[in-house]
Every structure is written in structure tokens, then in C-alpha cells.
Protein backbone atom coordinates (compact mmCIF):
# COMPACT_ATOMS: atom_id res chain seq x y z
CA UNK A 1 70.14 19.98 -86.21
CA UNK A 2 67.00 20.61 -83.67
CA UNK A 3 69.25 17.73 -81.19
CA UNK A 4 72.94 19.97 -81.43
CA UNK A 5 74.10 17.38 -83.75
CA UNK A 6 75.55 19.84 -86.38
CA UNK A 7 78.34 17.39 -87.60
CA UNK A 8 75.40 14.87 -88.67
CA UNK A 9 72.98 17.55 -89.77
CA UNK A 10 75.20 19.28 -92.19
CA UNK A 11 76.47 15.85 -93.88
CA UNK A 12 72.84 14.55 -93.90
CA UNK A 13 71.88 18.10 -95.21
CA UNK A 14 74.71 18.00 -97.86
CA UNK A 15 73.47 14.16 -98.64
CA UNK A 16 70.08 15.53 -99.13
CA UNK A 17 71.01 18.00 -101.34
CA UNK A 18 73.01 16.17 -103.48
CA UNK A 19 69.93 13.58 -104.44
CA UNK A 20 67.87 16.52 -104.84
CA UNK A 21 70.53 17.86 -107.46
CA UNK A 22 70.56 14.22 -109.02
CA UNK A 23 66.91 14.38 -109.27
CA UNK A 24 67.01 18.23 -110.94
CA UNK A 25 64.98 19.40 -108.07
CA UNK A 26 66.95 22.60 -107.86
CA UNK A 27 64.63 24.59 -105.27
CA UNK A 28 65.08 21.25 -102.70
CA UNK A 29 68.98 20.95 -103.25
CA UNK A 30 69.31 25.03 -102.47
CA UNK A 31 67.17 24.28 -99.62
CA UNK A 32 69.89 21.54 -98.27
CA UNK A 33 72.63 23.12 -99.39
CA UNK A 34 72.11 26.25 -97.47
CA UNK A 35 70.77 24.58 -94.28
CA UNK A 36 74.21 22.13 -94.46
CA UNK A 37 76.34 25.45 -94.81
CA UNK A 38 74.29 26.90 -91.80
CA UNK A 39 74.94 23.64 -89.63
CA UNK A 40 78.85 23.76 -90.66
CA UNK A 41 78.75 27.60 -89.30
CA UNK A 42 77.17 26.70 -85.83
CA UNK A 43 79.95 24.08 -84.85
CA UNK A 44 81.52 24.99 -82.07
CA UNK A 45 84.39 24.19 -81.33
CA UNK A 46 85.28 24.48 -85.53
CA UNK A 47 86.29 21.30 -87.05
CA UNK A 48 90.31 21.55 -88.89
CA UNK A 49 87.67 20.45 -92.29
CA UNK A 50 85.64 22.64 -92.01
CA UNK A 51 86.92 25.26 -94.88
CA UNK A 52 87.19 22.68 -97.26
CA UNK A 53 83.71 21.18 -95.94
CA UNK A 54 82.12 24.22 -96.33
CA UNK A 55 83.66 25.23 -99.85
CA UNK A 56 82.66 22.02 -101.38
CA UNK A 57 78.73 22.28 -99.82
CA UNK A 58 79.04 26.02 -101.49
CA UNK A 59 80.33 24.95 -104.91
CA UNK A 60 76.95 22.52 -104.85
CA UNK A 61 75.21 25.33 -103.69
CA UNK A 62 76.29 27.32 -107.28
CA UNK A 63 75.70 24.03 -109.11
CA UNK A 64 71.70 24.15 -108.05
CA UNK A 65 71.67 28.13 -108.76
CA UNK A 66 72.69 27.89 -111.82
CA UNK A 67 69.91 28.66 -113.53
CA UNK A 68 68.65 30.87 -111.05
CA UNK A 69 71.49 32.54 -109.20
CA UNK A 70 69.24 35.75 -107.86
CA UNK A 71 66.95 33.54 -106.09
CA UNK A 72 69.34 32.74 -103.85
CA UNK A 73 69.53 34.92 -101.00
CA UNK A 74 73.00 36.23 -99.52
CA UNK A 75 74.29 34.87 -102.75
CA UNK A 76 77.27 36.86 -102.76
CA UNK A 77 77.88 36.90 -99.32
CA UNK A 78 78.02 33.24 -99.05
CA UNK A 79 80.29 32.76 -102.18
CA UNK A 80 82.79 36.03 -100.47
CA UNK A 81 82.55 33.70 -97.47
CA UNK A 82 83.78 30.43 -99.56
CA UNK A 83 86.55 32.79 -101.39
CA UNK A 84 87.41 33.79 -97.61
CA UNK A 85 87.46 30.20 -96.40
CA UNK A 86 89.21 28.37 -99.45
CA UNK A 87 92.09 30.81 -98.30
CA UNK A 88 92.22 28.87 -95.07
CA UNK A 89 92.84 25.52 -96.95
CA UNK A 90 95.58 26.44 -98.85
CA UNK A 91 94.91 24.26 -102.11
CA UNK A 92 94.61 26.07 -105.40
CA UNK A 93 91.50 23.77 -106.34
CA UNK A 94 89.59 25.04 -103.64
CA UNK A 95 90.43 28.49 -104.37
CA UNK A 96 89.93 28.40 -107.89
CA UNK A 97 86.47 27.23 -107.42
CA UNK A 98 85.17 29.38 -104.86
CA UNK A 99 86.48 32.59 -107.03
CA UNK A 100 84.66 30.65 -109.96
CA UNK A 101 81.62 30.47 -108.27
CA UNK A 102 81.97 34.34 -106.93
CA UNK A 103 83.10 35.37 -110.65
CA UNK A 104 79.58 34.05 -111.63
CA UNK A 105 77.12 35.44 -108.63
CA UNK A 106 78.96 38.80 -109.86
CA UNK A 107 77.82 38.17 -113.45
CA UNK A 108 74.54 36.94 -112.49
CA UNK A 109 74.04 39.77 -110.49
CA UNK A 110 75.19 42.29 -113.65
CA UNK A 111 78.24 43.40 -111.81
CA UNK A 112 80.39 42.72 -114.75
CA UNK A 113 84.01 44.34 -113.67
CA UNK A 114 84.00 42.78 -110.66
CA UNK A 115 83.15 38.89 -111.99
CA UNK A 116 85.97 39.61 -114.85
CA UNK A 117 88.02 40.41 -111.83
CA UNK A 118 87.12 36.93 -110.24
CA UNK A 119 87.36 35.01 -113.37
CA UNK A 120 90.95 36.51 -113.84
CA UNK A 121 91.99 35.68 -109.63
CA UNK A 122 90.57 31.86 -110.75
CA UNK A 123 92.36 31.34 -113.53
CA UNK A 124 95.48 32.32 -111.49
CA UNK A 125 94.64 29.89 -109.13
CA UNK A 126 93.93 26.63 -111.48
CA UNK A 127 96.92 27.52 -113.64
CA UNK A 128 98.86 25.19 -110.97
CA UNK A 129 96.46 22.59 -110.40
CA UNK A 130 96.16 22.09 -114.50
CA UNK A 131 92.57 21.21 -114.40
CA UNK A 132 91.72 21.75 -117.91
CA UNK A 133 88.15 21.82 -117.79
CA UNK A 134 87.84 24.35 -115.08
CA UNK A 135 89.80 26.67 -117.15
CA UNK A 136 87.60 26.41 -120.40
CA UNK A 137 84.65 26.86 -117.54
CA UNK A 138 86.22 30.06 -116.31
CA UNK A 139 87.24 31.16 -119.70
CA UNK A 140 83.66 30.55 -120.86
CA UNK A 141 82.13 32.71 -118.01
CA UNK A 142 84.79 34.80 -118.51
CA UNK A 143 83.93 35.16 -122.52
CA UNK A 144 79.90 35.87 -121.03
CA UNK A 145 81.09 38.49 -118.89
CA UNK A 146 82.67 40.46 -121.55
CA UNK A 147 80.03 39.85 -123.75
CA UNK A 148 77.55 41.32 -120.68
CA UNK A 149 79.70 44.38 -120.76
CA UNK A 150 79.57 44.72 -124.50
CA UNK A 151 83.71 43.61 -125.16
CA UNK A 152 82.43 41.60 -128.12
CA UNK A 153 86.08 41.59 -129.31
CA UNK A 154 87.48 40.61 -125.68
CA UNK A 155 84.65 37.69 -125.76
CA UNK A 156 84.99 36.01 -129.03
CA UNK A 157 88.58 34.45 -128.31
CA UNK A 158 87.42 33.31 -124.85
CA UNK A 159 84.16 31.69 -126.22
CA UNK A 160 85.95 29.97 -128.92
CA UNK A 161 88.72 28.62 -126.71
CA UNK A 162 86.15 27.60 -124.44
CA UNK A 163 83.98 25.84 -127.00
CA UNK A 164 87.07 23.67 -128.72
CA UNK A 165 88.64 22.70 -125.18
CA UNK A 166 84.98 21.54 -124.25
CA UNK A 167 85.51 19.26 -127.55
CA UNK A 168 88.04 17.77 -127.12
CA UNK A 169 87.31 17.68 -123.06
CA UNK A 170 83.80 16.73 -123.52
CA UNK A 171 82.57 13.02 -122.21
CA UNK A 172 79.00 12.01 -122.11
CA UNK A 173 77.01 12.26 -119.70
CA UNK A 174 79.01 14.06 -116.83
CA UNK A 175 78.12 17.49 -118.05
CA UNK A 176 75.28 20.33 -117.43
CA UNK A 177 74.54 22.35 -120.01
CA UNK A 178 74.37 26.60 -118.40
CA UNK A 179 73.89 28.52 -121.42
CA UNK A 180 72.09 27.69 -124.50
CA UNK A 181 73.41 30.63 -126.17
CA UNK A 182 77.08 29.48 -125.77
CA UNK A 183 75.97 25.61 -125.62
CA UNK A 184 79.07 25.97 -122.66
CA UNK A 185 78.76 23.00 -120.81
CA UNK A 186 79.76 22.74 -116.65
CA UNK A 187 81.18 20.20 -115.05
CA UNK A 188 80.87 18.47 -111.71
CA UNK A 189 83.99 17.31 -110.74
């Protein structure tokens, strides 16, 4: 980054952070995570990629804040940046995830109406790409956010849905558990 090389310093960055998340060194792949986001918003002139780039570095980014999503700092405007940017790319996936991972800095932030709100505008989104297991993941979050706002009765059917699709979804190994309460498990596509 130091020589102007932003194209190499973000994928390095990325690269970094991704064997930091491998190694569950959480603090490290933040660390990478955010300084490959920063290198992808210093290229000048902006690559055609670069939304897509930069969603995918910030759905990492929510992966190694999972389990500490207020210790991130700009969290939400980061993830409002990705929901801006997956816009630009015009593929459901990559807007369904970036209102995902907004939905949940709202949550984790104790902004409950305005996560549900997320959860609902990803949902809309994956309901044409059919990914299964990022409904029952939005569904799940979506079941904790009611459950954060006291709906008990709005939660329950969520949770449960969520818990049988993971089920019958559920393969070993490719899965992090974020909630031992829920035993909801997320998956890295």
C-alpha cells in the first residue's frame, strides 16, 4: 500500500485476512479486512470489480465480527457502504448479503426495527437466487431480532424454521456456530 500499489495491497490484505480467519485469529483478520476495504477505496481510477470486490472483503469483514460486532469501528457505516455498493452490481447474491450483514450490525448494535427491516429487504433479495441456507441464516437473525425486541411469538416460527432447514442443510465441517443460545449455525459460502 506504502508503494501506490492498491490493487496488490487490498488482494494481499484480503489474502491475509482470510488465513487469519482460518486460523480463528479474529482481531488479525478485522485488521486485514478493513485495511483491504481501505486499499479498494483509494483506487483511482475505480476498477468495473470493484463493488463486488469490496462486498465480498465486507461480508469477511462480518464473518470475523461475529462475535464481536461493536468492536468494530464504522461498523455500520461500512456495511451501509456494502448495501450501497452491492446496488452497483446488480446480482441479488450480493445484495442479499450485504443487507444480511447490515440486518446484523443493526441487531448487534440493539437497533432492533431497523435490522428486522434489513432482514426483511434480504430475504427479498435471495428469494431469486434460492440459496437456501442464506434464508434459514436471515430467518435465524431475523427470529433473534424479534426475540431482542421481546416478539417472542413473531420469533418462535422463525427460530424453528431456521433450526430444521439447518438440519436438513447442515454438512460437517463448513459451518460456524454464532449463537449458543439458538445453536444457529453460519455459513461461508
Amino acid at each position: 500500500r506504502a508503494a501506490g500499489d492498491l490493487g496488490n495491497a487490498a488482494r494481499f490484505a484480503e489474502a491475509a485476512g482470510d488465513k487469519a480467519l482460518t486460523a480463528n485469529a479474529l482481531d488479525r483478520a478485522r485488521a486485514q479486512y478493513t485495511a483491504s476495504l481501505q486499499a479498494l477505496d483509494e483506487m483511482n481510477p475505480r476498477p468495473r470489480e470493484l463493488p463486488r470486490q469490496w462486498c465480498r472483503v465486507a461480508q469477511k469483514l462480518g464473518m470475523a465480527c461475529v462475535f464481536d460486532p461493536l468492536n468494530l469501528e464504522d461498523g455500520l457505516a461500512l456495511f451501509e457502504r456494502a448495501v450501497i455498493l452491492s446496488r452497483e452490481t446488480g446480482e441479488h447474491d450480493v445484495m442479499a448479503r450485504a443487507e444480511y450483514w447490515l440486518a446484523y450490525i443493526y441487531y448487534a448494535k440493539g437497533l432492533p426495527r431497523l435490522a428486522a427491516t434489513h432482514c426483511q429487504f434480504a430475504l427479498d433479495w435471495n428469494a431469486s437466487t434460492g440459496d437456501a441456507r442464506l434464508a434459514a441464516q436471515i430467518n435465524a437473525t431475523l427470529g433473534q431480532v424479534h426475540v431482542a425486541a421481546g416478539e417472542y411469538a413473531r420469533a418462535l416460527p422463525l427460530l424453528d424454521q431456521a433450526v430444521q432447514s439447518k438440519r436438513v442443510q447442515s454438512k460437517p465441517g463448513n459451518a460456524v456456530a454464532i449463537d449458543n443460545a439458538s445453536n444457529i449455525r453460519l455459513y461461508n459460502n
